[in-house]
Structures are given as structure tokens and as C-alpha cells.
N, C-alpha and C. Protein backbone atom coordinates (compact mmCIF):
# COMPACT_ATOMS: atom_id res chain seq x y z
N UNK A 1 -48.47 -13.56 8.94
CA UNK A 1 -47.60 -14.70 8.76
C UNK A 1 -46.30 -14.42 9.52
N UNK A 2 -45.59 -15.52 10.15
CA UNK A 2 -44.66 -15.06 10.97
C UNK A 2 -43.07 -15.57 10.57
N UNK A 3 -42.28 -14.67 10.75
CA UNK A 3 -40.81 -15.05 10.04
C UNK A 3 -41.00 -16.26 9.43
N UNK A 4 -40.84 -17.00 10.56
CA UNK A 4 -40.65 -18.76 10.71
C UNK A 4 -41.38 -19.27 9.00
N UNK A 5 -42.82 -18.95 9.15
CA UNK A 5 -43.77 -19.83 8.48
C UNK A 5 -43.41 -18.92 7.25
N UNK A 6 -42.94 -17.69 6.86
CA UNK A 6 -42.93 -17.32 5.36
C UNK A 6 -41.37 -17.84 4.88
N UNK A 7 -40.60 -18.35 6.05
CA UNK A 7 -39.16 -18.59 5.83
C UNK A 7 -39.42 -20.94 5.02
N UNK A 8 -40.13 -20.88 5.91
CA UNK A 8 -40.73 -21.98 5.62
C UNK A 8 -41.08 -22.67 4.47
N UNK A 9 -42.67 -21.88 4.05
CA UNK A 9 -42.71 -21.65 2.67
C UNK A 9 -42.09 -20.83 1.10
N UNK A 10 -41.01 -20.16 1.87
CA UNK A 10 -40.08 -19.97 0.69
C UNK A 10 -39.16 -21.46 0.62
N UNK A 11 -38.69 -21.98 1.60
CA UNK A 11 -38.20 -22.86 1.49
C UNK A 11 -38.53 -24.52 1.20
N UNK A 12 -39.80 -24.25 1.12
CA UNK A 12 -41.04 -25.37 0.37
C UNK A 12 -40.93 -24.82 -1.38
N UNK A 13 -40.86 -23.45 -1.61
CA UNK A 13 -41.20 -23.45 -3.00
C UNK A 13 -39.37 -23.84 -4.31
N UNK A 14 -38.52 -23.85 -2.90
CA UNK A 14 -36.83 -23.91 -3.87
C UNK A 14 -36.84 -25.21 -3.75
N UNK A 15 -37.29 -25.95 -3.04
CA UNK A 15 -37.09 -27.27 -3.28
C UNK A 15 -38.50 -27.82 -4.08
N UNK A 16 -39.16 -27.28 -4.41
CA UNK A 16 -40.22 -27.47 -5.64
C UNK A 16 -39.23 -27.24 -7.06
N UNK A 17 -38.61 -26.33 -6.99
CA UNK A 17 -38.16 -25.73 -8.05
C UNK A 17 -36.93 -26.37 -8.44
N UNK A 18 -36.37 -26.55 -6.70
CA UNK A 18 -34.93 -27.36 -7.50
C UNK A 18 -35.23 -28.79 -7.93
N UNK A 19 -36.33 -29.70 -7.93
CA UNK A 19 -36.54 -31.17 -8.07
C UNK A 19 -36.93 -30.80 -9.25
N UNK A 20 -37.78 -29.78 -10.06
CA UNK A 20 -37.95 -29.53 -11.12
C UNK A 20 -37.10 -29.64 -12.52
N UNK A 21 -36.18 -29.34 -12.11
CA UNK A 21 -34.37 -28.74 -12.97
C UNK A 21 -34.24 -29.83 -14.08
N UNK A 22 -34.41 -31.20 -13.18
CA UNK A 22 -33.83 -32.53 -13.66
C UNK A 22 -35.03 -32.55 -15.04
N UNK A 23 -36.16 -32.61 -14.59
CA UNK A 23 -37.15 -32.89 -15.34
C UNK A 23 -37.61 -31.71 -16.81
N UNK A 24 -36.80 -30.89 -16.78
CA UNK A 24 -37.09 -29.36 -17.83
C UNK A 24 -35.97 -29.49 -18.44
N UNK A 25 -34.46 -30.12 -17.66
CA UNK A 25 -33.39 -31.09 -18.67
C UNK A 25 -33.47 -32.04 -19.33
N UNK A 26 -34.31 -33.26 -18.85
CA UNK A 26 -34.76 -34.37 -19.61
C UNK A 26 -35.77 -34.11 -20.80
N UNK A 27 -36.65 -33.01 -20.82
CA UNK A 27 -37.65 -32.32 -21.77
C UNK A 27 -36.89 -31.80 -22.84
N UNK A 28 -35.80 -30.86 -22.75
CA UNK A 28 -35.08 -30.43 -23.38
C UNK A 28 -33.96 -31.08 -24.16
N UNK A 29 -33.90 -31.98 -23.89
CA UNK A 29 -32.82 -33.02 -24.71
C UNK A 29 -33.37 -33.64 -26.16
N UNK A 30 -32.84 -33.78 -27.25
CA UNK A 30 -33.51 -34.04 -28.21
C UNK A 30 -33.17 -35.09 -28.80
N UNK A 31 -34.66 -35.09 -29.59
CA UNK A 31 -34.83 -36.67 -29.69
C UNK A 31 -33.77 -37.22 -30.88
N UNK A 32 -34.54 -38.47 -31.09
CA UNK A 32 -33.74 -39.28 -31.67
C UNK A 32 -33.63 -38.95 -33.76
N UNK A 33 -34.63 -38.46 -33.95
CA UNK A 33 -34.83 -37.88 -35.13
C UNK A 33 -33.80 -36.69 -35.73
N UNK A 34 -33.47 -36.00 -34.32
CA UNK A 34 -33.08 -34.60 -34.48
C UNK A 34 -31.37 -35.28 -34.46
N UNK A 35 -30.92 -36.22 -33.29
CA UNK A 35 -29.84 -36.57 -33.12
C UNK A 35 -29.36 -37.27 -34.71
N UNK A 36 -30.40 -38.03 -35.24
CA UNK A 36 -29.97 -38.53 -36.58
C UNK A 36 -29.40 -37.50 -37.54
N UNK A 37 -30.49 -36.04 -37.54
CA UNK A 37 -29.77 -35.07 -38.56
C UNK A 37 -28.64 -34.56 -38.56
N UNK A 38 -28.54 -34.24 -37.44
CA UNK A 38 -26.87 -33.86 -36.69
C UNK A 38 -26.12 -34.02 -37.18
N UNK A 39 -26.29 -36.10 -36.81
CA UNK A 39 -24.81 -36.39 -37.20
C UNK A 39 -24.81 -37.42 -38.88
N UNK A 40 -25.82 -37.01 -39.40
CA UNK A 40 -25.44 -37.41 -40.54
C UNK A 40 -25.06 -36.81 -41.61
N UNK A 41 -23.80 -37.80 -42.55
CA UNK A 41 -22.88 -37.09 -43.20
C UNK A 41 -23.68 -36.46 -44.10
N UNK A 42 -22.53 -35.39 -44.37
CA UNK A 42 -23.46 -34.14 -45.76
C UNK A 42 -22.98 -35.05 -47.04
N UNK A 43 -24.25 -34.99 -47.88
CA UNK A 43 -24.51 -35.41 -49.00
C UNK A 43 -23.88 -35.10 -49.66
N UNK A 44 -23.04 -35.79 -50.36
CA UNK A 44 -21.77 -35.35 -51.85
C UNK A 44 -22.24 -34.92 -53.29
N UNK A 45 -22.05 -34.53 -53.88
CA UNK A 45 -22.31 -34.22 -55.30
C UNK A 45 -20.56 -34.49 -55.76
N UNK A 46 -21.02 -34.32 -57.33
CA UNK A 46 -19.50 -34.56 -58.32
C UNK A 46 -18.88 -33.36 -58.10
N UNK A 47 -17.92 -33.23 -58.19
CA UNK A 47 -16.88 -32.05 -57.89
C UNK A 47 -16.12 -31.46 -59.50
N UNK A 48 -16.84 -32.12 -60.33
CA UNK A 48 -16.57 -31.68 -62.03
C UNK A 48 -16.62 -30.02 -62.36
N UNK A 49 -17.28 -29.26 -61.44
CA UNK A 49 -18.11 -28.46 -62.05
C UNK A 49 -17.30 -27.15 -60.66
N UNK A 50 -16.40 -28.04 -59.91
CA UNK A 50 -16.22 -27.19 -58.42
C UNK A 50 -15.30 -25.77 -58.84
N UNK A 51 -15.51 -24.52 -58.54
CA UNK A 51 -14.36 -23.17 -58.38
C UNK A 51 -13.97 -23.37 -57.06
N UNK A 52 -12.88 -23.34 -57.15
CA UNK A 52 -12.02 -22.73 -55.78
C UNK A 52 -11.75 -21.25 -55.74
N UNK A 53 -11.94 -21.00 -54.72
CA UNK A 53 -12.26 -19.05 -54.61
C UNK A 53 -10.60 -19.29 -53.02
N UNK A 54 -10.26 -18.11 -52.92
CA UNK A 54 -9.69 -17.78 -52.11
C UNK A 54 -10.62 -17.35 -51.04
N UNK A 55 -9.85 -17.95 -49.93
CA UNK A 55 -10.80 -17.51 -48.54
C UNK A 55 -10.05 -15.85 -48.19
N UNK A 56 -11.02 -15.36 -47.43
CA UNK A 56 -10.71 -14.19 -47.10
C UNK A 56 -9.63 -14.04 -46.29
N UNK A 57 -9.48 -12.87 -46.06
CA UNK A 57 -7.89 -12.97 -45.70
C UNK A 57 -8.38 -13.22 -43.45
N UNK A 58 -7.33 -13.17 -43.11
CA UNK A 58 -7.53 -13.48 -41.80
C UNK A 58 -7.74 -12.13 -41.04
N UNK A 59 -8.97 -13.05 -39.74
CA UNK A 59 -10.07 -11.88 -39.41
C UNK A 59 -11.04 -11.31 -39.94
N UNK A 60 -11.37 -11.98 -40.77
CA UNK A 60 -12.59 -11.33 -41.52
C UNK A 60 -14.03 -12.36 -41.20
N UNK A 61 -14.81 -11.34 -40.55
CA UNK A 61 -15.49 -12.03 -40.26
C UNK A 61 -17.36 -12.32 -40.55
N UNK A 62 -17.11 -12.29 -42.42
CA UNK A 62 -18.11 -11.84 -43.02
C UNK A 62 -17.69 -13.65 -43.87
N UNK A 63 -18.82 -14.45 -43.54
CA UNK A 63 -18.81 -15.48 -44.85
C UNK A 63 -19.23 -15.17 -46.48
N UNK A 64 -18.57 -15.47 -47.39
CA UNK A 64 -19.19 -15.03 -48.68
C UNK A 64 -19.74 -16.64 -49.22
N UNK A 65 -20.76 -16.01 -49.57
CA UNK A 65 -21.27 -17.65 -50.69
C UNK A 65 -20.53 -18.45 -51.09
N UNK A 66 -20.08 -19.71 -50.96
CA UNK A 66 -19.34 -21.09 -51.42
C UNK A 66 -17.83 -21.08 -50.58
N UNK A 67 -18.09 -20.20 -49.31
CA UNK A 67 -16.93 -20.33 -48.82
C UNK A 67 -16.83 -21.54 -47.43
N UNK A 68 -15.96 -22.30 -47.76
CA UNK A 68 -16.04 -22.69 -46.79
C UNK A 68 -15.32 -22.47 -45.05
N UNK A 69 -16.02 -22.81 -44.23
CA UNK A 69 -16.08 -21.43 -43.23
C UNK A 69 -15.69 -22.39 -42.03
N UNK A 70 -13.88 -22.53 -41.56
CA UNK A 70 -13.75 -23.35 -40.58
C UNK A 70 -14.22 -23.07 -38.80
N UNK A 71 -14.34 -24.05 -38.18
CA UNK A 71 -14.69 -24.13 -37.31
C UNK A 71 -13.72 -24.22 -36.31
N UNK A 72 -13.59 -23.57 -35.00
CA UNK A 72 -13.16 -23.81 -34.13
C UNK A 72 -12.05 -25.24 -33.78
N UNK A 73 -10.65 -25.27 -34.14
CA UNK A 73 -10.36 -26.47 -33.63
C UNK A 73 -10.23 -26.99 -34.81
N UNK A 74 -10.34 -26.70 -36.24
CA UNK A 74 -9.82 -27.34 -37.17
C UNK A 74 -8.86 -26.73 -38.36
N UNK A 75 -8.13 -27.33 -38.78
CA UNK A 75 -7.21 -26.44 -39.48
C UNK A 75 -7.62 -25.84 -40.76
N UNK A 76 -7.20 -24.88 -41.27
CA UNK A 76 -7.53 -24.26 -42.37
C UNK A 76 -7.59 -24.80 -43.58
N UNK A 77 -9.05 -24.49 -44.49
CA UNK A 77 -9.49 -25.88 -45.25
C UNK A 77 -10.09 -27.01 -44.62
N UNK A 78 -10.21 -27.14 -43.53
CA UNK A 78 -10.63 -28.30 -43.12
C UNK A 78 -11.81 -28.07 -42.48
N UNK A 79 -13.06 -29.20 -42.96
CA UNK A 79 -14.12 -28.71 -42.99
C UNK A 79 -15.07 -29.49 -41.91
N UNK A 80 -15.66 -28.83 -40.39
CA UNK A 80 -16.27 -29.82 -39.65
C UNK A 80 -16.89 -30.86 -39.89
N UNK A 81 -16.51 -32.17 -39.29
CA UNK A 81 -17.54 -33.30 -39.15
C UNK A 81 -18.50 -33.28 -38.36
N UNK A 82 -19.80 -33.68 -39.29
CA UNK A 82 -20.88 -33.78 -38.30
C UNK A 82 -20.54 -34.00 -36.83
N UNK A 83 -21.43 -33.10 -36.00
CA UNK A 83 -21.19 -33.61 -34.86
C UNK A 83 -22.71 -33.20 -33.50
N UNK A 84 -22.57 -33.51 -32.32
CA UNK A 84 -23.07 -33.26 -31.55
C UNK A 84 -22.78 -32.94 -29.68
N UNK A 85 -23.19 -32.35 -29.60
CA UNK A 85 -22.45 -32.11 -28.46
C UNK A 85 -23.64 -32.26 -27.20
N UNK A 86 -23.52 -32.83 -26.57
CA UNK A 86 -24.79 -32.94 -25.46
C UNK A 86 -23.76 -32.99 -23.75
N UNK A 87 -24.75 -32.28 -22.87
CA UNK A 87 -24.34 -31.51 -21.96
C UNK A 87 -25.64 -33.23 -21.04
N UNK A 88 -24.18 -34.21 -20.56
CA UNK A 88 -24.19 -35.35 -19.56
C UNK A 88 -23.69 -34.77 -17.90
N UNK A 89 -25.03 -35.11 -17.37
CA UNK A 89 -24.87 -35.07 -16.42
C UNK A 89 -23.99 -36.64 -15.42
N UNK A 90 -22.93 -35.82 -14.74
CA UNK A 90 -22.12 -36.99 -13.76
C UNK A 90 -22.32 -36.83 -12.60
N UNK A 91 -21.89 -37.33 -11.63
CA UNK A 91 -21.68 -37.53 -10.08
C UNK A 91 -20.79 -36.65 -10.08
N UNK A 92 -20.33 -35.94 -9.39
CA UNK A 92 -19.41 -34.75 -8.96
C UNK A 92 -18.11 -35.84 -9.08
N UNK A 93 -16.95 -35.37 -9.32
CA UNK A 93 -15.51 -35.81 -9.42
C UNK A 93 -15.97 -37.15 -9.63
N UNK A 94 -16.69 -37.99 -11.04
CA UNK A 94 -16.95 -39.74 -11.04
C UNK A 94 -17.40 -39.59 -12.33
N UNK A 95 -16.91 -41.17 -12.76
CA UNK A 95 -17.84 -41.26 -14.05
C UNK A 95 -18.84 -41.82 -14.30
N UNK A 96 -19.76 -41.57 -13.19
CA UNK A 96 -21.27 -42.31 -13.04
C UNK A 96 -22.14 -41.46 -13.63
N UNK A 97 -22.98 -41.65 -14.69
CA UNK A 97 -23.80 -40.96 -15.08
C UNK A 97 -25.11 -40.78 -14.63
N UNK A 98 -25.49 -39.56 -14.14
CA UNK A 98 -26.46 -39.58 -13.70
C UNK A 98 -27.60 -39.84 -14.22
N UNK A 99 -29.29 -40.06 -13.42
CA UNK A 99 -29.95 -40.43 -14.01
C UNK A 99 -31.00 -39.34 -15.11
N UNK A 100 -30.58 -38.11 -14.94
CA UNK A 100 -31.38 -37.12 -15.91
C UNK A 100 -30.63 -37.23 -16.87
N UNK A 101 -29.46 -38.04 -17.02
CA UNK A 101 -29.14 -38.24 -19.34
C UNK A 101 -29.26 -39.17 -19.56
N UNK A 102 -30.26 -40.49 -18.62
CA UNK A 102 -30.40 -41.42 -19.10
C UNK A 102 -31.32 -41.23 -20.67
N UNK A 103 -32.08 -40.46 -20.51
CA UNK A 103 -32.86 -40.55 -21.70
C UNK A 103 -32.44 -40.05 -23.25
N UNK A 104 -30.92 -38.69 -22.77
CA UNK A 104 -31.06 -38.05 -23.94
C UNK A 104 -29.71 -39.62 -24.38
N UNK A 105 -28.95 -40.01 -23.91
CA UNK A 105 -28.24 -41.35 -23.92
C UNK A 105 -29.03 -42.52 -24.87
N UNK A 106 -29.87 -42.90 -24.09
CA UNK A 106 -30.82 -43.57 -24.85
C UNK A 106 -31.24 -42.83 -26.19
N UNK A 107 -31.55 -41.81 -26.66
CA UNK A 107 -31.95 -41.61 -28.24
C UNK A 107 -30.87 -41.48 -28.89
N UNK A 108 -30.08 -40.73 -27.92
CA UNK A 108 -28.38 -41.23 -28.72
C UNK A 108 -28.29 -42.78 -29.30
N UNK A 109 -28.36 -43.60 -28.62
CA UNK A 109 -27.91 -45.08 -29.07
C UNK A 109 -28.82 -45.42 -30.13
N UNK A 110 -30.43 -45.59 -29.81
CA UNK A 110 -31.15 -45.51 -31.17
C UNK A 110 -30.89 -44.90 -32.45
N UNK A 111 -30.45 -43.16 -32.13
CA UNK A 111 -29.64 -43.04 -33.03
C UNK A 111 -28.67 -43.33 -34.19
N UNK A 112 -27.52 -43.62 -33.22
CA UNK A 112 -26.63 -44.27 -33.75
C UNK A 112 -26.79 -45.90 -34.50
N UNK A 113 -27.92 -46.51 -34.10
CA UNK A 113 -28.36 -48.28 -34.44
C UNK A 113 -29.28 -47.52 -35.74
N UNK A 114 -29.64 -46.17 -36.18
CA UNK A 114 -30.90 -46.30 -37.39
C UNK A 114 -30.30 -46.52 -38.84
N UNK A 115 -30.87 -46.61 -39.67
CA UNK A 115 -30.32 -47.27 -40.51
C UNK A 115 -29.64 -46.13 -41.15
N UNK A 116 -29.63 -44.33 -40.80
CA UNK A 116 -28.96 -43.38 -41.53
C UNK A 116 -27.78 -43.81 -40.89
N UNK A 117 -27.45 -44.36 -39.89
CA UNK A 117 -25.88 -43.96 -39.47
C UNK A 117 -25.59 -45.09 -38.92
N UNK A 118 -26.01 -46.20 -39.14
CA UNK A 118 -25.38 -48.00 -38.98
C UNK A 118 -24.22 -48.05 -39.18
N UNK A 119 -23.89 -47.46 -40.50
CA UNK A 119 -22.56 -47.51 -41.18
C UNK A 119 -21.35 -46.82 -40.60
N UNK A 120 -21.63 -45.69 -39.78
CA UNK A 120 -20.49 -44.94 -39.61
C UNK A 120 -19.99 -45.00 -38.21
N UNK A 121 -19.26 -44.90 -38.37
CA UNK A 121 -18.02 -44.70 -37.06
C UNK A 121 -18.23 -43.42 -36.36
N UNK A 122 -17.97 -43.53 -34.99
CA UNK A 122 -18.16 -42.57 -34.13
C UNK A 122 -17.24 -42.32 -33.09
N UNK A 123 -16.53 -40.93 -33.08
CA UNK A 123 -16.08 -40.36 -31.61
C UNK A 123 -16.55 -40.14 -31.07
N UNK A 124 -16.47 -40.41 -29.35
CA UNK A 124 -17.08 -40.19 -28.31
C UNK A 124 -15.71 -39.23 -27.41
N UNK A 125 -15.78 -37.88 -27.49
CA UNK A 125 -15.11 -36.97 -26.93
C UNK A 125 -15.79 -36.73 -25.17
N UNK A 126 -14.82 -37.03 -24.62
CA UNK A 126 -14.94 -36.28 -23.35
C UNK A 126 -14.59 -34.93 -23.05
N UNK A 127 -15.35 -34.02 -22.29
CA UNK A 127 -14.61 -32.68 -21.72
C UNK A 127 -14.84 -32.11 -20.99
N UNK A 128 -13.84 -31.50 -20.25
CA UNK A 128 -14.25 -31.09 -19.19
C UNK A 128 -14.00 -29.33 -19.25
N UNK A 129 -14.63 -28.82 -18.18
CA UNK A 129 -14.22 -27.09 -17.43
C UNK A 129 -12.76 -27.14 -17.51
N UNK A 130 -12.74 -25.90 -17.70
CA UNK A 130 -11.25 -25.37 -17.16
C UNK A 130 -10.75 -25.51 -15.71
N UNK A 131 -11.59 -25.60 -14.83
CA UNK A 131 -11.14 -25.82 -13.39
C UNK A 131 -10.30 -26.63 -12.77
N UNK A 132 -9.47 -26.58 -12.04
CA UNK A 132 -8.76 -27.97 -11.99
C UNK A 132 -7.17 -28.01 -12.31
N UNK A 133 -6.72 -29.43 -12.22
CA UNK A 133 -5.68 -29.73 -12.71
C UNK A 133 -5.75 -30.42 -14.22
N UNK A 134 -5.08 -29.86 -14.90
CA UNK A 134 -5.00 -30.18 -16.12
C UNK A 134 -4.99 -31.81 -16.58
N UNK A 135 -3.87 -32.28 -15.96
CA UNK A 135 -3.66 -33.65 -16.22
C UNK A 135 -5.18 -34.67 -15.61
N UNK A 136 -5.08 -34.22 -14.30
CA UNK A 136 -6.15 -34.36 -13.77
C UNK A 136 -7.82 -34.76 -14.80
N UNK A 137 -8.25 -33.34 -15.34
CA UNK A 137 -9.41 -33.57 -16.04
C UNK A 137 -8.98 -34.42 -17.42
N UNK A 138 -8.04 -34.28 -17.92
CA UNK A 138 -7.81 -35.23 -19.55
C UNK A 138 -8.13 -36.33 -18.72
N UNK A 139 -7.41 -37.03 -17.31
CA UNK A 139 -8.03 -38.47 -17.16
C UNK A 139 -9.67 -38.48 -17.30
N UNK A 140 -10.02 -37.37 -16.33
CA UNK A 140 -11.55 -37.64 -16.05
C UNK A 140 -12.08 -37.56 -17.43
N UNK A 141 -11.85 -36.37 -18.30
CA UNK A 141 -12.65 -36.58 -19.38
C UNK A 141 -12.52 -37.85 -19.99
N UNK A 142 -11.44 -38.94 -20.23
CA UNK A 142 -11.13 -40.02 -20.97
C UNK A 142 -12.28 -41.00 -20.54
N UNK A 143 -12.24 -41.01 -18.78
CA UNK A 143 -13.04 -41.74 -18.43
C UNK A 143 -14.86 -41.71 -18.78
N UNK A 144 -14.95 -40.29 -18.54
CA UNK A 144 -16.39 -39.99 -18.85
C UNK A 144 -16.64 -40.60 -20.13
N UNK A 145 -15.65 -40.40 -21.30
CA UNK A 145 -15.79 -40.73 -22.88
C UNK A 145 -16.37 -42.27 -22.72
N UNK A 146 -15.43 -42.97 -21.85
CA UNK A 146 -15.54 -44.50 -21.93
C UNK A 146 -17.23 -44.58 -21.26
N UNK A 147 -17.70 -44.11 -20.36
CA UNK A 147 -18.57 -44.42 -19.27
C UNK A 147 -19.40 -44.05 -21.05
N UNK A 148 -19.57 -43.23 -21.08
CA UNK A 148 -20.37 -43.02 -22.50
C UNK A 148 -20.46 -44.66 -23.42
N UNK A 149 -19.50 -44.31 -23.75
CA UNK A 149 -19.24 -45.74 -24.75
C UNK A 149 -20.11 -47.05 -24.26
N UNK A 150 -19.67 -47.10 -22.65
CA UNK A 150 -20.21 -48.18 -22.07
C UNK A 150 -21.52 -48.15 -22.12
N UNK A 151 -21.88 -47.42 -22.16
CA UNK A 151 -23.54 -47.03 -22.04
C UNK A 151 -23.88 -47.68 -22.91
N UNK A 152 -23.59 -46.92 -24.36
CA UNK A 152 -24.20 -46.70 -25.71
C UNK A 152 -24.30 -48.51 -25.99
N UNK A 153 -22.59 -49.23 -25.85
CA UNK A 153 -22.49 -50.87 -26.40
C UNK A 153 -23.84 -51.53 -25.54
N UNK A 154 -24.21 -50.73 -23.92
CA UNK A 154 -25.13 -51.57 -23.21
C UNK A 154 -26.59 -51.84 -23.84
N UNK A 155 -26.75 -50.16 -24.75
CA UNK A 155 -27.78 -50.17 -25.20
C UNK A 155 -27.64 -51.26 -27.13
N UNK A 156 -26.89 -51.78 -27.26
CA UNK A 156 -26.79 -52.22 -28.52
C UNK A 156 -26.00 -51.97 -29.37
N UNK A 157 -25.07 -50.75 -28.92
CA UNK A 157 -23.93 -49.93 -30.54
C UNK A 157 -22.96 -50.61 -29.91
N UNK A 158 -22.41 -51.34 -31.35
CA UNK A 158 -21.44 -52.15 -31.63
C UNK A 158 -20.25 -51.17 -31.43
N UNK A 159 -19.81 -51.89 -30.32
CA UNK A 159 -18.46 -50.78 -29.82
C UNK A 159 -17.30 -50.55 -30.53
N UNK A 160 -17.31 -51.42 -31.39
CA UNK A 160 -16.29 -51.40 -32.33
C UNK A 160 -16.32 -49.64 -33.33
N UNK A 161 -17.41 -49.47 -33.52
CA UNK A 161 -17.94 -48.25 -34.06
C UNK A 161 -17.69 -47.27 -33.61
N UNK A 162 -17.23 -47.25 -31.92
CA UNK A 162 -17.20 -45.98 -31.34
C UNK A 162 -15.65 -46.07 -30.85
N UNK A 163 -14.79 -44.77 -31.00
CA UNK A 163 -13.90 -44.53 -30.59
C UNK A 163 -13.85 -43.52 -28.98
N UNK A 164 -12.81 -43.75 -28.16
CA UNK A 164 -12.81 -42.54 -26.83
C UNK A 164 -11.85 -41.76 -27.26
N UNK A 165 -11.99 -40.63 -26.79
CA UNK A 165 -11.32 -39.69 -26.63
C UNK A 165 -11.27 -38.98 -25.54
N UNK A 166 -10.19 -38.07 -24.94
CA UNK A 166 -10.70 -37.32 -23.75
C UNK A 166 -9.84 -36.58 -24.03
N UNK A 167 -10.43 -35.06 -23.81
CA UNK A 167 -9.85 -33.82 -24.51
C UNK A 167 -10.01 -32.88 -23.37
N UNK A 168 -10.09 -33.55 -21.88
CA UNK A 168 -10.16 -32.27 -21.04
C UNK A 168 -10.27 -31.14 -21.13
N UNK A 169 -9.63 -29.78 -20.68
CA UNK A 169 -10.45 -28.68 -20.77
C UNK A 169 -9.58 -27.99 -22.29
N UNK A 170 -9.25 -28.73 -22.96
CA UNK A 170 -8.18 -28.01 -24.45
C UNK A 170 -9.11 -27.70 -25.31
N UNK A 171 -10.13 -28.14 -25.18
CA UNK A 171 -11.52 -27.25 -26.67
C UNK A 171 -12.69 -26.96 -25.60
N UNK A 172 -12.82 -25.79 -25.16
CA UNK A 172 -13.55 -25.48 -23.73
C UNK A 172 -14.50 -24.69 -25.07
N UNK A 173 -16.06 -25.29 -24.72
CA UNK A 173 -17.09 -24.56 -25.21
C UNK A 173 -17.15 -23.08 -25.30
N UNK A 174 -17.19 -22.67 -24.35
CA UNK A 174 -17.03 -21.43 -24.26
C UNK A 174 -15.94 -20.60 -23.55
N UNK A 175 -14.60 -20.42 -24.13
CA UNK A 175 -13.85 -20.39 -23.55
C UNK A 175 -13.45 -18.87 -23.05
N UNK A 176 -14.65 -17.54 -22.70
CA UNK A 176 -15.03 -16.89 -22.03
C UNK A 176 -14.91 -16.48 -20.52
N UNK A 177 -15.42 -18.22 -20.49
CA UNK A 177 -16.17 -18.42 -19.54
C UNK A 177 -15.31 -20.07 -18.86
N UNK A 178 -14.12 -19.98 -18.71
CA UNK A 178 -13.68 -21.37 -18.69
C UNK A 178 -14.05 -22.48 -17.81
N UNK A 179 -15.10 -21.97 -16.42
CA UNK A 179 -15.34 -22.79 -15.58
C UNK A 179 -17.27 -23.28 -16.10
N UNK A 180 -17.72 -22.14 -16.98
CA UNK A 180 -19.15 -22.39 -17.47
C UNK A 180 -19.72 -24.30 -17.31
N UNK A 181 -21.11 -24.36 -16.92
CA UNK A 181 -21.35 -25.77 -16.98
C UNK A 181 -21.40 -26.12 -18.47
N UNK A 182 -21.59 -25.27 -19.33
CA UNK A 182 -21.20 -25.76 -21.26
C UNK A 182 -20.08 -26.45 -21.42
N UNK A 183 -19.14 -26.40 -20.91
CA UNK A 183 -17.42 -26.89 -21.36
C UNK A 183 -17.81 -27.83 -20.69
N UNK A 184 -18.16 -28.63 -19.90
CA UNK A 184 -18.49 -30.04 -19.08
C UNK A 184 -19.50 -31.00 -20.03
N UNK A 185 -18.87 -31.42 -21.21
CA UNK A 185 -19.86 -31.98 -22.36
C UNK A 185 -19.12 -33.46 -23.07
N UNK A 186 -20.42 -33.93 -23.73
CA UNK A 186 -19.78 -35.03 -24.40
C UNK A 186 -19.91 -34.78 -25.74
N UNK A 187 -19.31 -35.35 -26.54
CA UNK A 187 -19.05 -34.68 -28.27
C UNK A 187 -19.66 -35.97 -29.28
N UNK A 188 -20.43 -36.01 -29.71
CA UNK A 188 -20.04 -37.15 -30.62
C UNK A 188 -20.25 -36.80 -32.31
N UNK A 189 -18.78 -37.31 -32.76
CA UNK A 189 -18.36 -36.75 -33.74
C UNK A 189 -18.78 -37.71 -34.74
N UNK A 190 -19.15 -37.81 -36.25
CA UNK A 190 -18.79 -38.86 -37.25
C UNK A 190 -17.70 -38.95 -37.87
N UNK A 191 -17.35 -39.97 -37.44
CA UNK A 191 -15.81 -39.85 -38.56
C UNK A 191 -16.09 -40.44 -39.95
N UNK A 192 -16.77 -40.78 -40.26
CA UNK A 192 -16.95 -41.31 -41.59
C UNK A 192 -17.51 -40.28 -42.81
């Protein structure tokens, strides 16, 4: 086999592989069942019967039974809202969504229309990488939030239901890693 023709067919098998990507992302996105559990609110009981325990002291990083255990980004005592976070693909610097989240988009909106979560109100968080100009990505993320929104009302969710937000790179997924493709995500929170 000669340079040429093994240079060839390596370069027949990355573009096999890279047209692949889109389609093992669209597989991987989850459905509409799973998106319902997510974001639906945790079930209440009476609080007649509740102990309050002291949380551990700070830095400790062992949960004990009935503690409640804050999350990233919320203040102390304060206990996450359901949420979800799904990794939307855009057009480079745009808020056009590409066509590999059309689908996980779509079970989103079904989602949100089933009869567990008709009722509740929803943030739609934009965010972006650390890369960049600061001011810069809060616009883009705002916009992405909306391009979201727009989607979701196209597919049927009463927009009134959904709030934007755009939180550019200030709650970075993994903030390790500040340019990671994880921090480039959309959030959707329940507020109810």
C-alpha cells in the first residue's frame, strides 16, 4: 500500500468517525420520562415530627443522615431545586441551535407539557465557558437562554412558564477546567 492510499484511507475512516459524533450525542440524550424525574418537585411530607440537627462544621466532607447537603451556588440551608442540565449544541459565536439537540429539545418540551410538571414554572439558564470576554458571554448566554425558550413555546410550552436567564461563565460546570465543553450548557431549573 502506498503513502498516498494508506494516508487516504485513514482519512476515509476520521471522517466516518467524525459524522458519527452527532449521532452517539443524539442516542445519549435522555428521554422524556427521565427528563420528567429530574425535574419534578420532591414530594413533601408534614414537618410535625421534623429534628433540626446542626450541619457540620465547614469542610467537612462526610454527609450524615438527615443532613441536608448544599449544592454548589446556593446559600447555606438552602436546598437545590430540581434541575437539569443538558449540554445544547450552537453554531460557533450564534444562537442557532444546532441540529443534533433538536431531539434532546424536543423531549424537553414534552416534558415540560406532561401532566407531572404542567403546573410548574421553569428557568431556562444559559452558560457559557470561561473563555472570552466576560460581558461578552453573559450576553451570549442570555441569548442562547431565549433561543431555548423560543424553541420550547414553538414546540407548545406556554412561555409564560418559562423564565431566561443568562449566567455566562459565573457557575462554570466544572470549574477545573474553565474552558471544558461541560460549562457550555443549558440549565433548566423548577422554580415551583
Amino acid at each position: 500500500m502506498t503513502l498516498f492510499a494508506a494516508f487516504r484511507n485513514a482519512l476515509r475512516w476520521l471522517v466516518l468517525a467524525v459524522a458519527a459524533v452527532p449521532l452517539l450525542a443524539a442516542s445519549q440524550s435522555p428521554s422524556t420520562e427521565q427528563m420528567i424525574q429530574q425535574l419534578k418537585p420532591p414530594k413533601t411530607r408534614s414537618l410535625r415530627n421534623l429534628i433540626v440537627e446542626d450541619a457540620p462544621a465547614a469542610g467537612a466532607d462526610v454527609a450524615t443522615p438527615g443532613q441536608q447537603v448544599p449544592v454548589p451556588n446556593t446559600a447555606p440551608g438552602q436546598v437545590a431545586r430540581p434541575s437539569l442540565s443538558l449540554l445544547i449544541q450552537f453554531d460557533f459565536d450564534s444562537m442557532r441551535i444546532r441540529a443534533e439537540s433538536q431531539e434532546p429539545l424536543s423531549n424537553l418540551a414534552k416534558a415540560l407539557q406532561s401532566s407531572e410538571l404542567q403546573a410548574s414554572r421553569f428557568a431556562v439558564e444559559g452558560h457559557t465557558d470561561g473563555k472570552g470576554n466576560a460581558q461578552y458571554n453573559l450576553k451570549l448566554s442570555q441569548q442562547r437562554a431565549s433561543a431555548i425558550r423560543d424553541f420550547l413555546k414553538d414546540k407548545g410550552v406556554d412561555e409564560g412558564r418559562l423564565t431566561v436567564i443568562g449566567k455566562g461563565a459565573t457557575e462554570l460546570a466544572n470549574p477545573q477546567a474553565p474552558t471544558a465543553a461541560e460549562n457550555r450548557r443549558v440549565k433548566i431549573v423548577n422554580l415551583d
